[in-house]
C-alpha atoms as a PDB file:
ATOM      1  CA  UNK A   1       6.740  -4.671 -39.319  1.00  0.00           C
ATOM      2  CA  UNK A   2       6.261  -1.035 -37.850  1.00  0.00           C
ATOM      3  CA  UNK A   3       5.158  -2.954 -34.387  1.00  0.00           C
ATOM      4  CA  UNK A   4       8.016  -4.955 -34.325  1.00  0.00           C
ATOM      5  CA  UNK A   5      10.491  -2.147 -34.493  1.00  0.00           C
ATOM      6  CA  UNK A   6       8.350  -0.347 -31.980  1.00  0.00           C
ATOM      7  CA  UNK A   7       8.447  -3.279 -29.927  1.00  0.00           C
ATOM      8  CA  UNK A   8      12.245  -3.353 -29.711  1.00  0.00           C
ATOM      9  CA  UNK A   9      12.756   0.036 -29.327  1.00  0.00           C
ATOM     10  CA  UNK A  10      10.525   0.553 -26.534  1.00  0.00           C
ATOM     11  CA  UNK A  11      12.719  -2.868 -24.837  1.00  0.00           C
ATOM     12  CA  UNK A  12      15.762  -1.036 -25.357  1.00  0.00           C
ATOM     13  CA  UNK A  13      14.987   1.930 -24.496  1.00  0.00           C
ATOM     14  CA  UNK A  14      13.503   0.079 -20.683  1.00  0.00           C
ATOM     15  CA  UNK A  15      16.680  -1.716 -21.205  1.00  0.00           C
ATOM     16  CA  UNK A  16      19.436   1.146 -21.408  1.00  0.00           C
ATOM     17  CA  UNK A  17      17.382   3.125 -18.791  1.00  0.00           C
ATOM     18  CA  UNK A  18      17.866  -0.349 -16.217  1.00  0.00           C
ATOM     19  CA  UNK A  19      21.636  -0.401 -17.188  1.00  0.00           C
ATOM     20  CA  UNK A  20      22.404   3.684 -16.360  1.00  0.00           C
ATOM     21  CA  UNK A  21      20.123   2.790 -13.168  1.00  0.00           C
ATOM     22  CA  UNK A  22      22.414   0.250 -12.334  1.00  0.00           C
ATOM     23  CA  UNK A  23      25.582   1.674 -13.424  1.00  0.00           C
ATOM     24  CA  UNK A  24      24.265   4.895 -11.203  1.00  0.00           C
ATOM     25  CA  UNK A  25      24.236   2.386  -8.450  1.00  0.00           C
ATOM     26  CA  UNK A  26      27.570   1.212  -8.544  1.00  0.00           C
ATOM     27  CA  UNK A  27      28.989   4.290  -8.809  1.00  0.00           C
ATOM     28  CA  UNK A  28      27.122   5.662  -5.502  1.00  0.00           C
ATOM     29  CA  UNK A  29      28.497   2.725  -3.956  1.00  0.00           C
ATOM     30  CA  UNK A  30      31.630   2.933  -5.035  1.00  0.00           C
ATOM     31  CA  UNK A  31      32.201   6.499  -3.946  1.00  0.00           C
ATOM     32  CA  UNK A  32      30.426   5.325  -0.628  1.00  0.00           C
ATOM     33  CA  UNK A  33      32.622   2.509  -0.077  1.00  0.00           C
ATOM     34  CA  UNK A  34      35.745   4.456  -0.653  1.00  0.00           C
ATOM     35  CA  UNK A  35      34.588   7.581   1.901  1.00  0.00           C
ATOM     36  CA  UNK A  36      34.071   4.728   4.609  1.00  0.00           C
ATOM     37  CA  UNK A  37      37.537   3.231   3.807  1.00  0.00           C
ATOM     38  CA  UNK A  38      39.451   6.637   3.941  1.00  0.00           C
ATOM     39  CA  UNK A  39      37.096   7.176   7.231  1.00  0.00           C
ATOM     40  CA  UNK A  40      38.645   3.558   8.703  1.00  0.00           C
ATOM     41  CA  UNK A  41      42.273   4.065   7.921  1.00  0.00           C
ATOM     42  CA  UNK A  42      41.727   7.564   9.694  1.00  0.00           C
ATOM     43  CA  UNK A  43      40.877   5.761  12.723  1.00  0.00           C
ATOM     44  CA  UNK A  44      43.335   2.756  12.160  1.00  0.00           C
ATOM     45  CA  UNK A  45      45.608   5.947  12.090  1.00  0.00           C
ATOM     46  CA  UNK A  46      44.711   7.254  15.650  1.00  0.00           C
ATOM     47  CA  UNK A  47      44.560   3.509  17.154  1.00  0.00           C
ATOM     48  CA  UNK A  48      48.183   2.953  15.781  1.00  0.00           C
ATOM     49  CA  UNK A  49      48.992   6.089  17.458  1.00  0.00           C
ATOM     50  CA  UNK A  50      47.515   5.490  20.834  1.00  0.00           C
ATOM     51  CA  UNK A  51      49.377   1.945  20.675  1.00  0.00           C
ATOM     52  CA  UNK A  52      52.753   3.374  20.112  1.00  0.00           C
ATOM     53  CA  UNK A  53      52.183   5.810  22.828  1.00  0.00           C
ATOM     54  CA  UNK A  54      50.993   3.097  25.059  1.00  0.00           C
ATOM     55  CA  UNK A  55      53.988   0.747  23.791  1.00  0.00           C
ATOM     56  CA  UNK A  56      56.542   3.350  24.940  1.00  0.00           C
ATOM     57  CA  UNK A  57      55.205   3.839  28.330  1.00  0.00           C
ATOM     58  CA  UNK A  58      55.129   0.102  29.299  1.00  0.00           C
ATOM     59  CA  UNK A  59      58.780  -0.214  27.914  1.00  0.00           C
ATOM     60  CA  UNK A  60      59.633   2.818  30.085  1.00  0.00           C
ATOM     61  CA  UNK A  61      57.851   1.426  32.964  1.00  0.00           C
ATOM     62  CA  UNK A  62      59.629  -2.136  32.334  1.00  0.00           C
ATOM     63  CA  UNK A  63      63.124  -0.025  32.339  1.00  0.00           C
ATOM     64  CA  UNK A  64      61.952   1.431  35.816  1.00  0.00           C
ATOM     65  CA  UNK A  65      61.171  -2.041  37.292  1.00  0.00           C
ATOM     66  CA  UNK A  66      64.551  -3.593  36.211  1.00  0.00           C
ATOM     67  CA  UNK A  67      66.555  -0.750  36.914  1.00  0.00           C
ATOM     68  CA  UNK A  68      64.888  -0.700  40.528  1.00  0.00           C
ATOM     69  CA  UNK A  69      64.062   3.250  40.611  1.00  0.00           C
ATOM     70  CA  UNK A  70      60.741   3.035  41.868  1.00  0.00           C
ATOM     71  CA  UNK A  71      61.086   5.792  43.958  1.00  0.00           C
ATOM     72  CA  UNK A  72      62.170   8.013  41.018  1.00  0.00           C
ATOM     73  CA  UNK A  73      59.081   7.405  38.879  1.00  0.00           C
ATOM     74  CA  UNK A  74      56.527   8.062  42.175  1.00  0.00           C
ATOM     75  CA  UNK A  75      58.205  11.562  42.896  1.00  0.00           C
ATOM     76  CA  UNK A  76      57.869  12.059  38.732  1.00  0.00           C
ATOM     77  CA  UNK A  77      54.221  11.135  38.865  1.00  0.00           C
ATOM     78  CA  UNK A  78      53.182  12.940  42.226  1.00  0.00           C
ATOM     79  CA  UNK A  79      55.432  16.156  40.235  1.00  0.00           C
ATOM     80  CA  UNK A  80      53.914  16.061  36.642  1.00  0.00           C
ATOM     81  CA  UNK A  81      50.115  14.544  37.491  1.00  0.00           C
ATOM     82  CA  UNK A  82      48.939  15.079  40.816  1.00  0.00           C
ATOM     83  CA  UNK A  83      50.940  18.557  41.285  1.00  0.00           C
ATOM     84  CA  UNK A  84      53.023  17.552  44.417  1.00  0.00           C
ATOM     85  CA  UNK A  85      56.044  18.896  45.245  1.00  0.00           C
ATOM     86  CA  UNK A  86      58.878  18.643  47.717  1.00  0.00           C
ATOM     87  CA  UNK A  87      59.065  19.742  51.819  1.00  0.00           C
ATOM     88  CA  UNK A  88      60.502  23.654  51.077  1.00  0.00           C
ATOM     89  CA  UNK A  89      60.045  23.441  47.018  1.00  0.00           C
ATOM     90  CA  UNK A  90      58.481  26.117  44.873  1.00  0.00           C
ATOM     91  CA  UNK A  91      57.346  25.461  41.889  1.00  0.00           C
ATOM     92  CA  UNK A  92      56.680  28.019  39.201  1.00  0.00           C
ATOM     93  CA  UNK A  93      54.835  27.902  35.786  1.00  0.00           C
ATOM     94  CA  UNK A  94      55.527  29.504  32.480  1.00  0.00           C
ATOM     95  CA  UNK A  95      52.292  31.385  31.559  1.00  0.00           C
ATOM     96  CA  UNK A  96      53.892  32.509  28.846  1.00  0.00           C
ATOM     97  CA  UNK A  97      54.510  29.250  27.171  1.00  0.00           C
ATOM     98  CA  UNK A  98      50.853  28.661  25.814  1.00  0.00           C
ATOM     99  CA  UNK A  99      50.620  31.697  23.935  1.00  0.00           C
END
């Protein structure tokens, strides 16, 4: 009888030790799972963002083709991106502005 009872202890002892290895497990990848979900919708956030963004300037440059003000939108680009300016124009900049 006393090697029976040692026989089924030692099982469930090897037996509770397996299930806290496995519940271990699942917890890890729980926690892992969530931290790359949170990490996903982060960058779903920023993709979202850069659509919207993009979204807005097609619709604006849609509004510039039907409203047939080409000419507008070059002078705005050569102004704000390549730093052109006008025959006689000065431009100034804040300085002050990024402090």
């Amino acid at each position: 009888m006393g090697a029976l009872k040692t026989k089924k202890r030692k099982t469930s002892i090897i037996l509770t030790a397996g299930l806290l290895v496995l519940v271990c497990y699942f917890v890890v990848s729980f926690i892992s799972l969530q931290s790359k979900i949170n990490d996903e919708k982060r960058e779903l956030a920023v993709v979202n963002e850069k659509c919207d963004a993009q979204d807005f300037e097609n619709s604006e440059l849609e509004r510039i083709l039907k409203d047939g003000n080409e000419l507008e939108y070059i002078e705005r680009i050569a102004r704000d991106e390549l730093g052109y300016a006008m025959p006689g124009e000065r431009v100034y900049s804040d300085i002050s502005a990024g402090k």
